[in-house]
C-alpha atoms as a PDB file:
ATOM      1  CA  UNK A   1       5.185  15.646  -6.792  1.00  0.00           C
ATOM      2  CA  UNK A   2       7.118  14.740  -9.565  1.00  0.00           C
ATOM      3  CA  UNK A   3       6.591  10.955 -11.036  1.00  0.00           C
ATOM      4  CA  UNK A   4       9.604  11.139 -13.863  1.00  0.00           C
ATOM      5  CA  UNK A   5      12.586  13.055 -12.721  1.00  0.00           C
ATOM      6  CA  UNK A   6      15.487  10.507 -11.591  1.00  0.00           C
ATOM      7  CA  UNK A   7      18.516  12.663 -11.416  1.00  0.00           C
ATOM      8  CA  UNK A   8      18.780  15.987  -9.857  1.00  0.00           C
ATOM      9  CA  UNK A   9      21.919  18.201  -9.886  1.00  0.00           C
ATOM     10  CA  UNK A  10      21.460  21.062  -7.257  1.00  0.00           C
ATOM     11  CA  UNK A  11      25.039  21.821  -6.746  1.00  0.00           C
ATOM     12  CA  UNK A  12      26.670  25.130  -6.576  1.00  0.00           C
ATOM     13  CA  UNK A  13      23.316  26.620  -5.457  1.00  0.00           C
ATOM     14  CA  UNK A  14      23.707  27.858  -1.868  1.00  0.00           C
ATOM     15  CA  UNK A  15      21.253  25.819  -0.433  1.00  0.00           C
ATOM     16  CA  UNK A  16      21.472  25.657   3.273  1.00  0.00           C
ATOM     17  CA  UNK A  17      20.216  23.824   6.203  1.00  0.00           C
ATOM     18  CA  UNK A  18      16.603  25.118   5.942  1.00  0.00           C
ATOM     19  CA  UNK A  19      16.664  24.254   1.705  1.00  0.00           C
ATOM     20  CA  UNK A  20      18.498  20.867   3.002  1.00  0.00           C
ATOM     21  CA  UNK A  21      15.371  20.797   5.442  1.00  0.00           C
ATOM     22  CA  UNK A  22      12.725  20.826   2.413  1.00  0.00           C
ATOM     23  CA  UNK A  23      14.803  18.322  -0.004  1.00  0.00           C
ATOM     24  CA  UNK A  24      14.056  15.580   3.038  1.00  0.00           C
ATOM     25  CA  UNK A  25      10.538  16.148   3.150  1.00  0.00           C
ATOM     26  CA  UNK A  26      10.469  15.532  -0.407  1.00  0.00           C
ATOM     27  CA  UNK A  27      12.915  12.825  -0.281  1.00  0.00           C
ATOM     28  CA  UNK A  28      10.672  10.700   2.197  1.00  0.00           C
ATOM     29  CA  UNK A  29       7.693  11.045  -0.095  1.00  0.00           C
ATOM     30  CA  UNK A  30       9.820  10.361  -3.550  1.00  0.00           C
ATOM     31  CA  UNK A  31      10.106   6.570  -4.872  1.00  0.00           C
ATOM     32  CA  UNK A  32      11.200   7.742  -8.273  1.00  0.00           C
ATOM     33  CA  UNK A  33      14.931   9.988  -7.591  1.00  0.00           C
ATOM     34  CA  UNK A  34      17.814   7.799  -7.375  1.00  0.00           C
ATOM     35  CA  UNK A  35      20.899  10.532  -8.176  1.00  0.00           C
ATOM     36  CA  UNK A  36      20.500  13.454  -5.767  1.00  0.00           C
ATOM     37  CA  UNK A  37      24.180  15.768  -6.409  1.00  0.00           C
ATOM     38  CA  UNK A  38      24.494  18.653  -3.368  1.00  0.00           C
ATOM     39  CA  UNK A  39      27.817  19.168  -3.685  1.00  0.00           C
ATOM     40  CA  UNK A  40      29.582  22.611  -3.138  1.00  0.00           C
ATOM     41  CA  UNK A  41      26.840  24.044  -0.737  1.00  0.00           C
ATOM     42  CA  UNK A  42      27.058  25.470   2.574  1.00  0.00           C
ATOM     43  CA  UNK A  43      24.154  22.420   4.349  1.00  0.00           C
ATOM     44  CA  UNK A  44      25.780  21.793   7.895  1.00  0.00           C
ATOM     45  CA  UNK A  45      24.769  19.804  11.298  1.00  0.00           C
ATOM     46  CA  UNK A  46      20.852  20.542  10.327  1.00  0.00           C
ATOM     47  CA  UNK A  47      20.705  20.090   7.102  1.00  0.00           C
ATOM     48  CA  UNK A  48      22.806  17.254   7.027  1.00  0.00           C
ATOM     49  CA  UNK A  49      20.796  15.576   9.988  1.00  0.00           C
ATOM     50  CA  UNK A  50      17.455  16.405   7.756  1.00  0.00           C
ATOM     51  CA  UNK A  51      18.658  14.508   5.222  1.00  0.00           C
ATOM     52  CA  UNK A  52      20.171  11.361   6.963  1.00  0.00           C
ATOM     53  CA  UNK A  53      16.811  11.007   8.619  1.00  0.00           C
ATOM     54  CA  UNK A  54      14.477  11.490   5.441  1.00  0.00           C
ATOM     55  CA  UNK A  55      17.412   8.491   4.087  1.00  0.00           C
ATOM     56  CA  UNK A  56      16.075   6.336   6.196  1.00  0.00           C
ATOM     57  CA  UNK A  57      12.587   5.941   4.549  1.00  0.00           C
ATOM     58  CA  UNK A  58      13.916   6.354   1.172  1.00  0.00           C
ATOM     59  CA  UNK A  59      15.061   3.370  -0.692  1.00  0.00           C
ATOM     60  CA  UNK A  60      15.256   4.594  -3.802  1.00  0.00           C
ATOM     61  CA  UNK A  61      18.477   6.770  -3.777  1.00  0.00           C
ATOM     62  CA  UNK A  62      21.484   5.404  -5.252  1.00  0.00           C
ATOM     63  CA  UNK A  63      24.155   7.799  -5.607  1.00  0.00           C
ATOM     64  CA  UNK A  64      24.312  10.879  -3.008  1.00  0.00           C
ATOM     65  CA  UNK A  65      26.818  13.632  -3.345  1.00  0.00           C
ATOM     66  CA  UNK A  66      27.523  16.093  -0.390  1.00  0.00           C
ATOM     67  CA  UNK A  67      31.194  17.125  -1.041  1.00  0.00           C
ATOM     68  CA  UNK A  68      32.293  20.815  -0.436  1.00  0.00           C
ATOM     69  CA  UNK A  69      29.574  21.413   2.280  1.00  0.00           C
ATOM     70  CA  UNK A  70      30.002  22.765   5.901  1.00  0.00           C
ATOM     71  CA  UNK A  71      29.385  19.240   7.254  1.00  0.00           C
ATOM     72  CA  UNK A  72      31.832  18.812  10.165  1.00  0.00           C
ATOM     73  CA  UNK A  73      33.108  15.297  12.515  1.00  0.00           C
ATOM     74  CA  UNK A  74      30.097  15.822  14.568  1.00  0.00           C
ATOM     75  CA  UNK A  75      27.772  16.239  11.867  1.00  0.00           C
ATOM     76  CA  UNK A  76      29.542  13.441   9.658  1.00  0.00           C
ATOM     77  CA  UNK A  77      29.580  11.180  12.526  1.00  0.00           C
ATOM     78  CA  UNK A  78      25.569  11.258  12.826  1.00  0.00           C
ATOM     79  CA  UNK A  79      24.862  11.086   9.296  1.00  0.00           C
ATOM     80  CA  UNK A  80      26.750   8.367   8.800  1.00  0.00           C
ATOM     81  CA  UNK A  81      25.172   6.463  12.075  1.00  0.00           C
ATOM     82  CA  UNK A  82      21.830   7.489  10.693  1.00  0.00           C
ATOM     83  CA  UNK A  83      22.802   6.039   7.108  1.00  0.00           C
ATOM     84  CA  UNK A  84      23.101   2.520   8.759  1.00  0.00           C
ATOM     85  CA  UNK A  85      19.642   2.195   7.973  1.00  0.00           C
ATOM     86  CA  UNK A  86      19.476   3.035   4.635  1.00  0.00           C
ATOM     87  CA  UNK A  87      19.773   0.107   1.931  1.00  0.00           C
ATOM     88  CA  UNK A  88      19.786   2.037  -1.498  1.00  0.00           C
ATOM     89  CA  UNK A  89      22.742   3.868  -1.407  1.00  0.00           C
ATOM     90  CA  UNK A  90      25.587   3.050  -3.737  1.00  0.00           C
ATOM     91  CA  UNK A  91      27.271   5.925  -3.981  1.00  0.00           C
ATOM     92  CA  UNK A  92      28.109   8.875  -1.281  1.00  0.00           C
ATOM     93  CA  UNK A  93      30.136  11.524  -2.115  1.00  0.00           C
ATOM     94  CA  UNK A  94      31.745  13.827   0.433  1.00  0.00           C
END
C-alpha cells in the first residue's frame, strides 16, 4: 500500500472491468489518492459499478476522470446514484 502517491494517471491503458474491479479494492483501503484519471479505457457496467461502490468509503478523491469509456445510460445512471454518497469529489470527468 502506497502512503505518498496522490495523483495517478492510468489512462489510455486498456483497463477493463476486472482492472476497474482491483482499482476499488484499493480505492476503499487508500486515504492518501485524491486525482485518479481513467479516461480513454474500455471499464463498462462492472467496472464502473466497482468503482462507484469502493467511492462510497473513500473520501479522499477529489478529481475522477472516466471519459472515453464503455460506460452506458444504465451504467451512468447507477454510478451516479451510487456517487450520492460520496463527499470528496470535486471533479468527475466523463
Amino acid at each position: 500500500m502506497n502512503t505518498s502517491l496522490v495523483e495517478l494517471n492510468l489512462s489510455y491503458n486498456k483497463i477493463g472491468d476486472e482492472g476497474a474491479r482491483r482499482l476499488a479494492k484499493y480505492l476503499i483501503k487508500n486515504q492518501i489518492l485524491t486525482h485518479l484519471n481513467l479516461g480513454n479505457n474500455v471499464i463498462g457496467f462492472d467496472g464502473s459499478r466497482y468503482l462507484a461502490q469502493s467511492l462510497k468509503l473513500n473520501s479522499n478523491i477529489e478529481y475522477l476522470s472516466l471519459k472515453l469509456n464503455s460506460i452506458d445510460d444504465k451504467a451512468g445512471a447507477k454510478f451516479f446514484k451510487d456517487l450520492t454518497f460520496n463527499t470528496s469529489l470535486k471533479v468527475l470527468d466523463m
